[in-house]
Protein backbone atom coordinates (compact mmCIF):
# COMPACT_ATOMS: atom_id res chain seq x y z
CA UNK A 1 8.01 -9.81 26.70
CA UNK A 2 6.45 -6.89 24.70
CA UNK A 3 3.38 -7.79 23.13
CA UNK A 4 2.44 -6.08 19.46
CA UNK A 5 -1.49 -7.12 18.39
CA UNK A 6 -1.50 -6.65 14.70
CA UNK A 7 -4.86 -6.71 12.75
CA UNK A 8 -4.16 -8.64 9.14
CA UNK A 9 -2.28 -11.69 8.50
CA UNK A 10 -2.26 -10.89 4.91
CA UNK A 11 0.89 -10.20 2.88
CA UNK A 12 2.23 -6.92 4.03
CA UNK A 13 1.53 -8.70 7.92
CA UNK A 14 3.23 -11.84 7.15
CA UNK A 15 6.13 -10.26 5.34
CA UNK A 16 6.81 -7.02 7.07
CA UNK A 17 5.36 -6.07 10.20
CA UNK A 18 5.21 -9.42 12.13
CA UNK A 19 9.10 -10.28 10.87
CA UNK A 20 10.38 -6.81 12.15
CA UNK A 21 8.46 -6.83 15.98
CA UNK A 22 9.32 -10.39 15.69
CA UNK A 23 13.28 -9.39 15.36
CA UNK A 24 12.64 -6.73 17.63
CA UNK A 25 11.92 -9.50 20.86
CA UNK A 26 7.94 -8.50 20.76
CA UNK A 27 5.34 -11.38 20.91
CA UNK A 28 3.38 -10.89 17.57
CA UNK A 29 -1.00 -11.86 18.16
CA UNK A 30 -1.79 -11.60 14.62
CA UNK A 31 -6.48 -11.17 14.51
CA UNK A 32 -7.59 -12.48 10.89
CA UNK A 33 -10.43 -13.62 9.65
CA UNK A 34 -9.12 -16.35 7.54
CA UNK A 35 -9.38 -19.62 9.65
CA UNK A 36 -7.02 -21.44 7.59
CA UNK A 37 -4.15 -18.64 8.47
CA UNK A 38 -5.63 -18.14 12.45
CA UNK A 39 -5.26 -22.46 13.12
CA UNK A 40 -1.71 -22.82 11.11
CA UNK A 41 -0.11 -19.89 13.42
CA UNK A 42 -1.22 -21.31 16.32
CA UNK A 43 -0.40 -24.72 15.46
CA UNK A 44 3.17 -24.26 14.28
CA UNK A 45 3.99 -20.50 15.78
CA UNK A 46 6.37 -19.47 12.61
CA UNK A 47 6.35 -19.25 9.15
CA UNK A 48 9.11 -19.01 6.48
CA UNK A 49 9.84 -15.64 4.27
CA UNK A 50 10.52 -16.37 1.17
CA UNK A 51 12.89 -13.00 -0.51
CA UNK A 52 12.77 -13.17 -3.79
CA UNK A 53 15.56 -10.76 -4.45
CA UNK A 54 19.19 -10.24 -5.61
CA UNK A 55 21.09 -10.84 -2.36
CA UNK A 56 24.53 -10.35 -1.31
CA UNK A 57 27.01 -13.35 -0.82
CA UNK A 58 25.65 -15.09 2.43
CA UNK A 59 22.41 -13.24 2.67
CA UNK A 60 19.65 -16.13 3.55
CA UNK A 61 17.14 -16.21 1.02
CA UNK A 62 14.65 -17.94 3.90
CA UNK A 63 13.44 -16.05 7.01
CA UNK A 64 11.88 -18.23 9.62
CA UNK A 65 9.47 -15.21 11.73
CA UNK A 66 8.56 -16.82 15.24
CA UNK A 67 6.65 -15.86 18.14
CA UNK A 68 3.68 -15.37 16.54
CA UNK A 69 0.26 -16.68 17.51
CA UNK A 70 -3.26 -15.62 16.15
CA UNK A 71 -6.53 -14.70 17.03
CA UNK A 72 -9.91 -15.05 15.14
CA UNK A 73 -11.08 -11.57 14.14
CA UNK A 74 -15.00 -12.79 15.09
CA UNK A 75 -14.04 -13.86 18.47
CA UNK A 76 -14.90 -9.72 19.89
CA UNK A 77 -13.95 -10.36 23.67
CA UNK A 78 -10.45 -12.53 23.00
CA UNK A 79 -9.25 -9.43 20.70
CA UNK A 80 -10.40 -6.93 22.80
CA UNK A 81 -8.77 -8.38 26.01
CA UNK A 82 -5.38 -9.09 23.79
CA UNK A 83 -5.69 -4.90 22.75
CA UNK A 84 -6.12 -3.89 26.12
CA UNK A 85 -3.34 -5.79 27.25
CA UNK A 86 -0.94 -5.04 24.49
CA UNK A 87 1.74 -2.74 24.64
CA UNK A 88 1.32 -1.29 20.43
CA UNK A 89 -1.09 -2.16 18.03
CA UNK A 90 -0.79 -2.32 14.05
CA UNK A 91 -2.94 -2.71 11.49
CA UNK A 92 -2.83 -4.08 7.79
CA UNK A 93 -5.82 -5.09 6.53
CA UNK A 94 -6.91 -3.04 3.19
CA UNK A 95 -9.28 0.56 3.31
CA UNK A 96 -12.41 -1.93 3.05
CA UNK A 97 -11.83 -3.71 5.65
CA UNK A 98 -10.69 -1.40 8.63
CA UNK A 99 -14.18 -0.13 9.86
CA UNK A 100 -14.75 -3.80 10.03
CA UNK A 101 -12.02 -4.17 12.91
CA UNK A 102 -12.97 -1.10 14.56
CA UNK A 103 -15.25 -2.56 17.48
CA UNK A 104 -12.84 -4.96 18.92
CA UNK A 105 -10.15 -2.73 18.67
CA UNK A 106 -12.67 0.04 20.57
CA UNK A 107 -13.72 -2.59 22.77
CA UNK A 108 -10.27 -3.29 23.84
CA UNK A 109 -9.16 0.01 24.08
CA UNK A 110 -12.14 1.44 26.21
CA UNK A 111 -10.88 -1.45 29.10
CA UNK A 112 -7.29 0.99 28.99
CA UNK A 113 -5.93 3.67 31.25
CA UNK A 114 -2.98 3.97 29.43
CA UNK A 115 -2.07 5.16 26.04
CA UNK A 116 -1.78 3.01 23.30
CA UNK A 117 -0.29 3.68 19.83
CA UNK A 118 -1.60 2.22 16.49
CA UNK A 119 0.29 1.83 13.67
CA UNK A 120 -1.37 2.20 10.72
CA UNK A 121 -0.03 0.28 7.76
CA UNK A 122 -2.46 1.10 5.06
CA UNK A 123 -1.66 2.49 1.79
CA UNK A 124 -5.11 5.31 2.40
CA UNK A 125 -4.28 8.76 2.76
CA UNK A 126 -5.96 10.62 5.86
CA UNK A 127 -5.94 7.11 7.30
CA UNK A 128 -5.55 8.40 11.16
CA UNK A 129 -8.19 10.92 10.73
CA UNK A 130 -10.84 8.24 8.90
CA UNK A 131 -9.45 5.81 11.88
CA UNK A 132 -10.19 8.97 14.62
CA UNK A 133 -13.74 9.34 12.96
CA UNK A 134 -14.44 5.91 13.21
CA UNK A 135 -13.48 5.19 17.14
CA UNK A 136 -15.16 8.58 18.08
CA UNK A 137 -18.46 6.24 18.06
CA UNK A 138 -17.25 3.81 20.12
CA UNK A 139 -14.80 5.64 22.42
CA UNK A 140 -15.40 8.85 24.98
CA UNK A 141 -12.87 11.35 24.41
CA UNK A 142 -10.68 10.70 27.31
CA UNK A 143 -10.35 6.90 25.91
CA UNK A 144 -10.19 8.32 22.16
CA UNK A 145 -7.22 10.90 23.59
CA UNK A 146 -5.32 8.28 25.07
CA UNK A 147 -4.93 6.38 21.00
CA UNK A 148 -1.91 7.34 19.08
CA UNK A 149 -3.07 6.85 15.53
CA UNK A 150 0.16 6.73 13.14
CA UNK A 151 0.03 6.44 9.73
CA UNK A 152 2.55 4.71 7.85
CA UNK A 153 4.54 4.79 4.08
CA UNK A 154 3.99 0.76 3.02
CA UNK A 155 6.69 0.22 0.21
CA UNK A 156 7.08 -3.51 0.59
CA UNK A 157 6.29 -5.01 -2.80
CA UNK A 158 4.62 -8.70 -2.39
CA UNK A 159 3.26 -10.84 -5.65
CA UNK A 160 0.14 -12.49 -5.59
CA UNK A 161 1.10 -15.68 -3.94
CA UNK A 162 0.54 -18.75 -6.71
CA UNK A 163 -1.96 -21.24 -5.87
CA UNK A 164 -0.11 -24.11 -5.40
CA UNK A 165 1.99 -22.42 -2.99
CA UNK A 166 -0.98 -20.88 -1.10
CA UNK A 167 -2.47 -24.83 -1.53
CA UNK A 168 0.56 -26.40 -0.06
CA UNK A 169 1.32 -23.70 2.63
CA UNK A 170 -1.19 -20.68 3.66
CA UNK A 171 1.57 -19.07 5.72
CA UNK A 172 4.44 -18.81 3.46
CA UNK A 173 4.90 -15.52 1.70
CA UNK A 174 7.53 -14.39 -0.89
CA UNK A 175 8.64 -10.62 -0.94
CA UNK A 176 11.25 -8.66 -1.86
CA UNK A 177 14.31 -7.55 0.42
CA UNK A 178 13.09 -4.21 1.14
CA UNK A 179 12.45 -4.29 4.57
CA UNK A 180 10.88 -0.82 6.48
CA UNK A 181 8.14 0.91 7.49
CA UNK A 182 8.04 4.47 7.14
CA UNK A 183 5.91 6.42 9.96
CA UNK A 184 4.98 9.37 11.31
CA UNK A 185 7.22 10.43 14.12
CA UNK A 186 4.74 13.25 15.38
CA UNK A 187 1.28 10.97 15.99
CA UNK A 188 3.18 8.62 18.36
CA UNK A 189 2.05 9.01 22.27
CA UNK A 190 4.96 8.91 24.34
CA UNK A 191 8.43 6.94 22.92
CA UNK A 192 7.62 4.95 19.52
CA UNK A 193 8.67 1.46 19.56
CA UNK A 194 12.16 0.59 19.38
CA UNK A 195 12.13 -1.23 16.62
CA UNK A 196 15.22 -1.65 13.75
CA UNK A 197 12.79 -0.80 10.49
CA UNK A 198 10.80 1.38 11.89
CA UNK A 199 11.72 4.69 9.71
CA UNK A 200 10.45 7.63 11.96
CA UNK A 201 9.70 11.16 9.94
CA UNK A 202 8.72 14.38 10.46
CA UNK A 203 6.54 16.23 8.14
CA UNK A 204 4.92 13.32 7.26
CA UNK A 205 2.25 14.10 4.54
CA UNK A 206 5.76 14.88 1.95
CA UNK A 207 6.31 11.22 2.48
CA UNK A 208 2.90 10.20 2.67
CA UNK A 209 2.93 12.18 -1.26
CA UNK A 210 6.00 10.36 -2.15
CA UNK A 211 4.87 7.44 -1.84
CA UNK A 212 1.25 7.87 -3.91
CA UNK A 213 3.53 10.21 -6.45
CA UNK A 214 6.65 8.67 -7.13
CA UNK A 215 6.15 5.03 -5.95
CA UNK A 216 2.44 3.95 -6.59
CA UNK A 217 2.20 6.15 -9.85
CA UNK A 218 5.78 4.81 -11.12
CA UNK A 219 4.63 0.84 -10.44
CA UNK A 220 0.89 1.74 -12.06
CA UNK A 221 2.13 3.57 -14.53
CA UNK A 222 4.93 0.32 -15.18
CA UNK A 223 1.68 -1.96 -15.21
CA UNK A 224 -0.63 0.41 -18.05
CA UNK A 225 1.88 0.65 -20.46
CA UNK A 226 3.58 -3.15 -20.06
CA UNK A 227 0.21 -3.64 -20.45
CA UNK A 228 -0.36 -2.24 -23.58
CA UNK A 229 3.45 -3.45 -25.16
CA UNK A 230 2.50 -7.27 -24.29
CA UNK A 231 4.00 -7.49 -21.26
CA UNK A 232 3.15 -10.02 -18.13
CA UNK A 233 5.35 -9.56 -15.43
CA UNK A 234 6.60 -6.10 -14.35
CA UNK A 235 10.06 -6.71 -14.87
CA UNK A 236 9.29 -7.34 -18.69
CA UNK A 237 7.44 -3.59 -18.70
CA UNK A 238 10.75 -2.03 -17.67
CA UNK A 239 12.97 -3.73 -20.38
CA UNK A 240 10.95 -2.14 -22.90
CA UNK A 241 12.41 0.88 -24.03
CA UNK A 242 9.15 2.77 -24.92
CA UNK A 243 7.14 1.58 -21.50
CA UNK A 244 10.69 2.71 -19.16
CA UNK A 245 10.43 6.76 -21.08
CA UNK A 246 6.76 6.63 -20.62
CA UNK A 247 6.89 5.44 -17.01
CA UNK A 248 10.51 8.06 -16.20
CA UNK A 249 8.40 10.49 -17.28
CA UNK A 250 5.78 10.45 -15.65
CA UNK A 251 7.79 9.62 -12.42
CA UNK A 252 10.09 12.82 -12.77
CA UNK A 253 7.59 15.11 -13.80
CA UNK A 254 5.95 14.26 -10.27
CA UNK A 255 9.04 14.11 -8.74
CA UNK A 256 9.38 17.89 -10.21
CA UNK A 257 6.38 18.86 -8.50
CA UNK A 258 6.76 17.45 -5.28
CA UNK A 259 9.72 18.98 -4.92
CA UNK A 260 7.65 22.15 -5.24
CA UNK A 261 5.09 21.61 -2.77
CA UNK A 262 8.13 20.19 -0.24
CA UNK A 263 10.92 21.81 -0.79
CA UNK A 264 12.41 22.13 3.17
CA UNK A 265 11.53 18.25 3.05
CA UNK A 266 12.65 16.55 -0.30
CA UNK A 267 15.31 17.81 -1.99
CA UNK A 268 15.28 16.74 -5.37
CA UNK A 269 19.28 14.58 -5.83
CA UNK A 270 17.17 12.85 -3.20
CA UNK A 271 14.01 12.10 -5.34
CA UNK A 272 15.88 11.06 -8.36
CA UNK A 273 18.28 9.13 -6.30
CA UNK A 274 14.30 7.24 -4.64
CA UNK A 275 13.42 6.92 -8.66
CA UNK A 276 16.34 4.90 -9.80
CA UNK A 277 16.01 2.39 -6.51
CA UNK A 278 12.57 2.04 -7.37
CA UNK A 279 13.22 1.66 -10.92
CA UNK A 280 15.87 -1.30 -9.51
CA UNK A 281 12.90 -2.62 -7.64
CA UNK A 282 10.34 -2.87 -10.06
CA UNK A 283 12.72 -4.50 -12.78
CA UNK A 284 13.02 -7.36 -9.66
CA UNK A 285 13.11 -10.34 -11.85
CA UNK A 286 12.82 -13.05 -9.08
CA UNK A 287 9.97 -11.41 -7.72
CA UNK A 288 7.57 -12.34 -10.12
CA UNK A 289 5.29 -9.81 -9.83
CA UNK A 290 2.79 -9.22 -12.52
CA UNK A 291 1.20 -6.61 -14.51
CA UNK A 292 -2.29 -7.82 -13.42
CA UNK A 293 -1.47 -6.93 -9.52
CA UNK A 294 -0.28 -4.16 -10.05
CA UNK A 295 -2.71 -2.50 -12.12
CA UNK A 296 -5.71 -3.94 -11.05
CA UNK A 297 -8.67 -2.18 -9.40
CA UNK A 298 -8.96 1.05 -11.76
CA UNK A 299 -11.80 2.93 -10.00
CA UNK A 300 -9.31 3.07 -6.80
CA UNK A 301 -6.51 3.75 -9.09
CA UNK A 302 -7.46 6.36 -11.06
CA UNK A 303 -9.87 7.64 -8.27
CA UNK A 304 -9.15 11.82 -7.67
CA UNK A 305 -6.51 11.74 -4.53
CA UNK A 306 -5.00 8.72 -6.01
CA UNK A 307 -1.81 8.25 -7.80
CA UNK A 308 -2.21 8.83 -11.23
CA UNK A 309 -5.34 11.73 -10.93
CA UNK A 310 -3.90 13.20 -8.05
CA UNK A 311 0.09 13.15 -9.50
CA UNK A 312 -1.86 15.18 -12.28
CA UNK A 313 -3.61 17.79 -9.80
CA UNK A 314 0.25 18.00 -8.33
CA UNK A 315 1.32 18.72 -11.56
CA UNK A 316 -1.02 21.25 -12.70
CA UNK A 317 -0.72 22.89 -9.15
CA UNK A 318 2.91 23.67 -9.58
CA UNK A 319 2.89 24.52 -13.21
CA UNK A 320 4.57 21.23 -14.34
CA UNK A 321 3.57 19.12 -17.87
CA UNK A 322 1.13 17.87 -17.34
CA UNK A 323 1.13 15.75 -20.59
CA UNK A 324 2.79 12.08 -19.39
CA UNK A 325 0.59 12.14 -16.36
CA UNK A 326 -2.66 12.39 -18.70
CA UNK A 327 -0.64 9.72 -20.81
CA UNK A 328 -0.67 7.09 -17.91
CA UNK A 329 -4.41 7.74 -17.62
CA UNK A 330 -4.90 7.13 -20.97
CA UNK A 331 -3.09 3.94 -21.01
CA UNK A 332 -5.07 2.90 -17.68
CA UNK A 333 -8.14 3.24 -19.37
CA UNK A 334 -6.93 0.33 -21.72
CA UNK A 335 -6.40 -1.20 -19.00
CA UNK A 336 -7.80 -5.08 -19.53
CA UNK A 337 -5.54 -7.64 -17.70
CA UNK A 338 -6.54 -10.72 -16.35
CA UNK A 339 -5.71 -12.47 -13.50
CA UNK A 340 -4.24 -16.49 -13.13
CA UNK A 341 -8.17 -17.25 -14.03
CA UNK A 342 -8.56 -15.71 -16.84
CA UNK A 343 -10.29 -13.06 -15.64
CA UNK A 344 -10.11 -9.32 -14.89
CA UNK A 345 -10.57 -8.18 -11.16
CA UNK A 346 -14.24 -7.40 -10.36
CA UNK A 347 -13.69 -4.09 -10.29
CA UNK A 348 -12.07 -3.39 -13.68
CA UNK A 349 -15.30 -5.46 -15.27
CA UNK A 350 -17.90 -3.28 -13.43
CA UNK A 351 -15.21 -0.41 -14.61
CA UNK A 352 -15.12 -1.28 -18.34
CA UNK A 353 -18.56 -1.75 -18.45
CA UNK A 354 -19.88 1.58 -17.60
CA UNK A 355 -16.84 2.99 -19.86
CA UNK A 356 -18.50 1.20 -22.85
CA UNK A 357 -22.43 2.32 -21.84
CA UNK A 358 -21.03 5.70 -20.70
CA UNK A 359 -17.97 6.34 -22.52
CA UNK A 360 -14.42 8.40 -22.13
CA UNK A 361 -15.43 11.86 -20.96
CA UNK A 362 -18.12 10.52 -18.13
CA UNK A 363 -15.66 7.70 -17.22
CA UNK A 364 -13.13 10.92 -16.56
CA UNK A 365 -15.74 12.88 -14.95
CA UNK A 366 -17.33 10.40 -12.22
CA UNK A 367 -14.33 8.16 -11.93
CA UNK A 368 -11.50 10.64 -12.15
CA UNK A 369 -13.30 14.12 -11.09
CA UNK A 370 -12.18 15.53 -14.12
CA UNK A 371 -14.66 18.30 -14.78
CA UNK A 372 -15.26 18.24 -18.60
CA UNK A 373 -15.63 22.23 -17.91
CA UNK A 374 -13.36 23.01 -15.82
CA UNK A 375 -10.89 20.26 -16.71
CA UNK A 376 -11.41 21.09 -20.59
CA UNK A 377 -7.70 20.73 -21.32
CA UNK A 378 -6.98 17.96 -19.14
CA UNK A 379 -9.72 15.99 -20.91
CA UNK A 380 -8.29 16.87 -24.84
CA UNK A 381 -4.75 15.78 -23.45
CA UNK A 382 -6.21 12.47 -22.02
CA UNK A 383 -8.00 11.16 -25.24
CA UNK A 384 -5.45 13.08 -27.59
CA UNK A 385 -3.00 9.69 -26.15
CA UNK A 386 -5.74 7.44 -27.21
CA UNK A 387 -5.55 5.69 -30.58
């Protein structure tokens, strides 16, 4: 049997990659730090999907993923032996947290002859190259050479799991029926995996864009305004008329421009026909998903490459409107929901704080890279949308 060692047993590992190796006949080693997650896979090998979704007529609503097993992330030599012996690699574990994994995986890696790919399933653009930069320490270049780094499109959406649930259960997950990963055909060594999901593309940076453009800006941009009209869940933000314009807008006008910068990739039927599924998606009423998740961690959010700052730099690059992108930043900057606590995410507090000491046009400067010089305009348009 095929072995796949996957780094993260968080959501997107529970609910997408291990379930589609799984189904694909691989053995899945999950390596997480949580020891709560690491003893219940080994002790009961599966865990149940929960799809919280509209599904056809005899569609299970249950997915029991098996063959799985686990590994804890601090035990160096056990992951390093499982990487060198594995026949793909994947990772899920959150920008933060990959240089943290980087030495086992190394470690394991440097005890190889032969190639090895690694999937990257992490919503961070450039992730290969920050992953390349980071192994060149540990590896020499004939070992570093032999690493297929792919990066991936993640579109699975997955609430924040309630407590009770995660009391009761730390394995189950609930997520929506959506079910692929989208990857970069050209970074694989040798054949990719055969593996029904597994959405292989050329040209990958116009879906790499798509993604941060269309889909991350689109469910942000959902989250600000809901926000702002009341709303808790996500679904709510897209039955209100106002919040759906502001957040079509925004969506098409990126859309627009993407279609600009790609236009031998992503024809635009094709974009618009991506918006409305996504629109489909968001309004997911059994998912649950709230406002809070979805719009949490502003500096990331509204950081330059991201999606609502860098949809704008699309925009302006391919002489769109600019005007409902610097509308979503405005309504980000309102941005104050809290989380089943009571209180906003760490980030957003450190965030709001310096916006009160230092106020609107540094917040757009050192947050955003706005240039209040060079980026006169886009500042006017930004606070012209605040009351």
């Amino acid at each position: 049997m095929k072995t796949l060692v996957h780094f993260g047993a968080g959501n997107i590992g529970r609910s997408l990659v291990a379930p589609l190796f799984s189904a694909a006949g691989y053995e899945v080693v999950c390596v997480d730090a949580a020891r709560d997650i690491v003893a219940a896979l080994n002790a009961r090998g599966a865990y149940s999907i929960i799809v919280k979704d509209v599904l056809p007529p005899g569609v299970p609503d249950v997915i029991t993923v098996s063959g799985v097993r686990a590994l804890d992330a601090r035990d160096t030599a056990a992951v390093a032996a499982a990487v060198a012996h594995a026949d793909v690699c994947s990772t899920a574990v959150g920008a933060g947290v990959l240089p943290l994994i980087v030495p086992a995986l190394a470690a394991g890696l440097a005890q190889r002859s032969a190639p090895l790919n690694v999937i990257l399933c992490e919503n961070l653009r450039n992730a290969a190259a920050f992953m390349r930069a980071a192994l060149h320490a540990h590896l020499d270049p004939a070992a570093l050479a032999r690493v297929g780094l792919v990066e991936t499109s993640i579109g699975k959406m997955v609430p924040i799991m309630p407590a009770d649930v995660r009391a009761r259960d730390p394995l189950e997950v609930w997520a929506e029926a959506y079910n692929q990963i989208i990857a970069d055909r050209d970074a694989f060594i040798g054949e990719p995996p055969d593996v029904p999901g597994l959405v292989l593309k050329h040209h990958f940076a116009a879906y790499v864009d798509r993604k941060l453009f269309i889909h991350n800006l689109g469910h942000a941009a959902a989250a600000y305004f809901g926000h702002l009209a009341g709303a808790q869940f996500i679904w709510e933000c897209l039955e209100e008329p106002s919040v759906r314009a502001h957040v079509l807008d925004a969506m098409y006008e990126s859309a627009r421009a993407l279609y600009a910068c790609y236009p031998q990739v992503l024809a635009m039927p094709d974009l618009e026909e991506h918006i409305a599924d996504l629109l489909r998606r968001f309004a997911n009423r059994a998912l649950g998903d709230t406002v809070y998740r979805v719009g949490r961690d502003l500096p990331r959010k509204l950081a330059p490459d991201d999606r609502c700052v860098g949809a704008l730099r699309l925009v302006c690059a391919h002489g769109g409107n600019p005007e409902p992108l610097c509308a979503v930043i405005a309504a980000a900057l309102r941005f104050t929901a809290c989380g089943e606590h009571g209180r906003l995410f760490p980030a957003d507090e450190e965030f709001h704080r310096q916006l009160q000491s230092s106020g609107i046009p540094a917040t757009l400067q050192h947050v955003c890279g706005l240039d209040p010089v060079r980026d006169a305009a886009l500042h006017t348009a930004i606070q012209r949308c605040l009351p």
